[in-house]
N, C-alpha and C. Protein backbone atom coordinates (compact mmCIF):
# COMPACT_ATOMS: atom_id res chain seq x y z
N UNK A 1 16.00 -160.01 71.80
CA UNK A 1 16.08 -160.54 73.13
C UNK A 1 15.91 -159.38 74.14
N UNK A 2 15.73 -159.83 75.10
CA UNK A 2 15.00 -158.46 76.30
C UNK A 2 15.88 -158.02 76.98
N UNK A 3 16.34 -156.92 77.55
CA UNK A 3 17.14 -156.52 77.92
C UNK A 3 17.25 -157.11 79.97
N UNK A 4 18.07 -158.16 80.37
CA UNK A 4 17.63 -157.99 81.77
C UNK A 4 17.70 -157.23 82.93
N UNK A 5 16.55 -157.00 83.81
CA UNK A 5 17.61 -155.67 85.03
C UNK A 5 18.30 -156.28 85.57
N UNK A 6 19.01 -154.73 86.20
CA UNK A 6 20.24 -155.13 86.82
C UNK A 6 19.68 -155.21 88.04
N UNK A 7 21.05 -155.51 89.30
CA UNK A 7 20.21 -156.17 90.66
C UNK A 7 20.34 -154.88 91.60
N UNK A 8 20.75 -153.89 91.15
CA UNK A 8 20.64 -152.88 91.60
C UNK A 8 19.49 -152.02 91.96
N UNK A 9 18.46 -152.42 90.41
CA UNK A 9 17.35 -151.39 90.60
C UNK A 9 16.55 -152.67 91.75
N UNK A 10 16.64 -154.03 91.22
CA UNK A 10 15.71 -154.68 92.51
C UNK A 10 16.27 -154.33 93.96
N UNK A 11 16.95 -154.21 94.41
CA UNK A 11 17.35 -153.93 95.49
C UNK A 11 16.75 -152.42 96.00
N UNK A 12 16.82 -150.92 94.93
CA UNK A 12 16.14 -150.23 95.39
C UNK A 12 14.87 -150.10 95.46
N UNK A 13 13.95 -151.11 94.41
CA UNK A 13 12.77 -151.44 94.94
C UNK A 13 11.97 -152.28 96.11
N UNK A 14 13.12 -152.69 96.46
CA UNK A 14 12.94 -153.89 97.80
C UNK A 14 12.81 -152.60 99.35
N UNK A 15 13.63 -151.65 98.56
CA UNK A 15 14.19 -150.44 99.53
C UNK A 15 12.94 -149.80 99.67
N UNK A 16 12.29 -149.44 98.66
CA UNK A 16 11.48 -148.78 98.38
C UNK A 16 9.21 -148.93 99.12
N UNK A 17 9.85 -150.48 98.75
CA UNK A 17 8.27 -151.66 99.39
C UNK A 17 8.93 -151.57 100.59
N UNK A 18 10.16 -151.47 101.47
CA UNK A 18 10.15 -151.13 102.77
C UNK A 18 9.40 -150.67 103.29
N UNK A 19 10.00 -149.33 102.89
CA UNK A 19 9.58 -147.80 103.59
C UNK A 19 8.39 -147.70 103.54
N UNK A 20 7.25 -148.36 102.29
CA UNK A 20 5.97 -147.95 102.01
C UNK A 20 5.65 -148.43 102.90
N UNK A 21 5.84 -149.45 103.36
CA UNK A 21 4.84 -150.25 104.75
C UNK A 21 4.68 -149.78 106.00
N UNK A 22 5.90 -148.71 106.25
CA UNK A 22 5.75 -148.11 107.12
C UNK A 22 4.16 -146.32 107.27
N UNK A 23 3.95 -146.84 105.94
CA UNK A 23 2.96 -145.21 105.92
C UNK A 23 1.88 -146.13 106.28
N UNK A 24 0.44 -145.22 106.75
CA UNK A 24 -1.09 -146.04 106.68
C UNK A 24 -1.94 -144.35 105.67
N UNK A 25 -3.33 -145.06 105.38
CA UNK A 25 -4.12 -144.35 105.09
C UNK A 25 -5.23 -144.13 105.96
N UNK A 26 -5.37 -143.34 106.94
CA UNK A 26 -6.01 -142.61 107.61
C UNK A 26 -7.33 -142.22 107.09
N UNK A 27 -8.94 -142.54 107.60
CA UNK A 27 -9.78 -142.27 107.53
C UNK A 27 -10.26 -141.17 108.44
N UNK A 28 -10.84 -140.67 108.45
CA UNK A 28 -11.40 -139.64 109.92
C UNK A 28 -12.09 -138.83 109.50
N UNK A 29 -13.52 -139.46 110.38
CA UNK A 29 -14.64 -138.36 110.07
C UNK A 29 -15.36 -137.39 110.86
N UNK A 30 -15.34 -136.36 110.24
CA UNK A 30 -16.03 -135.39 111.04
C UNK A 30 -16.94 -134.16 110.71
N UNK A 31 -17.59 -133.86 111.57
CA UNK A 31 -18.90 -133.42 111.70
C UNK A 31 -18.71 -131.99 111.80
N UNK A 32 -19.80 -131.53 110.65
CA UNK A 32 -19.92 -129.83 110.68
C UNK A 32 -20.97 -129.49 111.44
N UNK A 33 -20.33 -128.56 111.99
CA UNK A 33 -20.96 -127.60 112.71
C UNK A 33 -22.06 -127.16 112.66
N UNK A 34 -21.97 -126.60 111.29
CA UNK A 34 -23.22 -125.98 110.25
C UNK A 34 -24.16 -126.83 110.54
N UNK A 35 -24.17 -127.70 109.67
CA UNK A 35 -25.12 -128.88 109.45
C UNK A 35 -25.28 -129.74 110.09
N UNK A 36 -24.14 -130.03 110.41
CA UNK A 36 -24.64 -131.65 111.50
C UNK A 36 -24.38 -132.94 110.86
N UNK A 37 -24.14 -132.93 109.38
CA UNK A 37 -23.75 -133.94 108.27
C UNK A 37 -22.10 -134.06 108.62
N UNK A 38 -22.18 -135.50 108.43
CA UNK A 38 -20.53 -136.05 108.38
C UNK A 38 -19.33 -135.87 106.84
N UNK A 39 -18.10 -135.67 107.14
CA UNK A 39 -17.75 -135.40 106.09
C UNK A 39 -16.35 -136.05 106.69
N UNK A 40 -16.14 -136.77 105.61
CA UNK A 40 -14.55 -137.66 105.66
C UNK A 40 -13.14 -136.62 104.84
N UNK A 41 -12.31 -136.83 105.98
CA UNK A 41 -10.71 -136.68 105.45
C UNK A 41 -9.78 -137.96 105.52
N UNK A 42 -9.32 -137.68 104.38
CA UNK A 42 -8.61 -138.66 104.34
C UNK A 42 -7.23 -138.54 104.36
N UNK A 43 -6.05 -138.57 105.08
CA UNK A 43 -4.52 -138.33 104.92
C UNK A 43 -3.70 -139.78 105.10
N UNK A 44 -2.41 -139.52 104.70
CA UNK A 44 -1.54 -140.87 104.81
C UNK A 44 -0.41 -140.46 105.45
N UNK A 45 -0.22 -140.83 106.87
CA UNK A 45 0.23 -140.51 107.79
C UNK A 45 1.35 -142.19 107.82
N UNK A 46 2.46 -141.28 109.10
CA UNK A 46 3.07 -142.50 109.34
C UNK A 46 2.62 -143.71 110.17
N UNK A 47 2.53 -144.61 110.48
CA UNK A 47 2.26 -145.54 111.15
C UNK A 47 2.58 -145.34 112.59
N UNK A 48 3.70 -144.37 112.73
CA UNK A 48 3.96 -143.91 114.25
C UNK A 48 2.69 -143.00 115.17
N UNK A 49 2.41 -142.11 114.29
CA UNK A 49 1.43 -141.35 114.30
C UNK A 49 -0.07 -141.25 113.89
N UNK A 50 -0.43 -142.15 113.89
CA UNK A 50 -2.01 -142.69 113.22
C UNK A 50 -2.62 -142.40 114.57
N UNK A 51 -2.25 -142.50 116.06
CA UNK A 51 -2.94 -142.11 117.08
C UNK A 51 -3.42 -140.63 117.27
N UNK A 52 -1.81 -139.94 117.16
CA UNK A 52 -1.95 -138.83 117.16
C UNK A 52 -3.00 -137.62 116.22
N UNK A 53 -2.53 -138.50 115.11
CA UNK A 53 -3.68 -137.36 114.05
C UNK A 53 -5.26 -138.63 114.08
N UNK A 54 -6.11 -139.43 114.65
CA UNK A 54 -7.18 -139.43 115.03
C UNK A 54 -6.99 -138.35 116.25
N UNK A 55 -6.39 -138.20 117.63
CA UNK A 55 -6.81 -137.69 118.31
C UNK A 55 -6.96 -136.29 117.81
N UNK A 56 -6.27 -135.56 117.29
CA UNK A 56 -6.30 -133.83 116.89
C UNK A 56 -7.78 -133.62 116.40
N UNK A 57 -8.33 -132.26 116.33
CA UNK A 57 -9.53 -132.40 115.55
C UNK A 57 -9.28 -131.75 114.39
């Protein structure tokens, strides 16, 4: 027979799918100098700040 979890660990996974919702994945592309060709970064920033790091270069 299977062992069942306890309601403890669901609860810190409930904790856990919180917090994640609060991050985004950030696209932002930009252009070399050199060349003139586009080149993507990608970071996972907070959701507070997704303005801030598009605006920075």
């Amino acid at each position: 027979m299977a062992k069942a979890a306890s309601k403890n660990s669901k609860v810190k996974d409930l904790k856990a799918s919180a917090e994640a919702k609060n991050w985004t994945k950030v696209i932002k592309s930009v252009r070399s100098p050199k060349t003139g060709a586009y080149t993507f970064k990608e970071a996972i920033v907070h959701k507070d700040k997704v303005k801030d790091y598009l605006a920075s270069k």
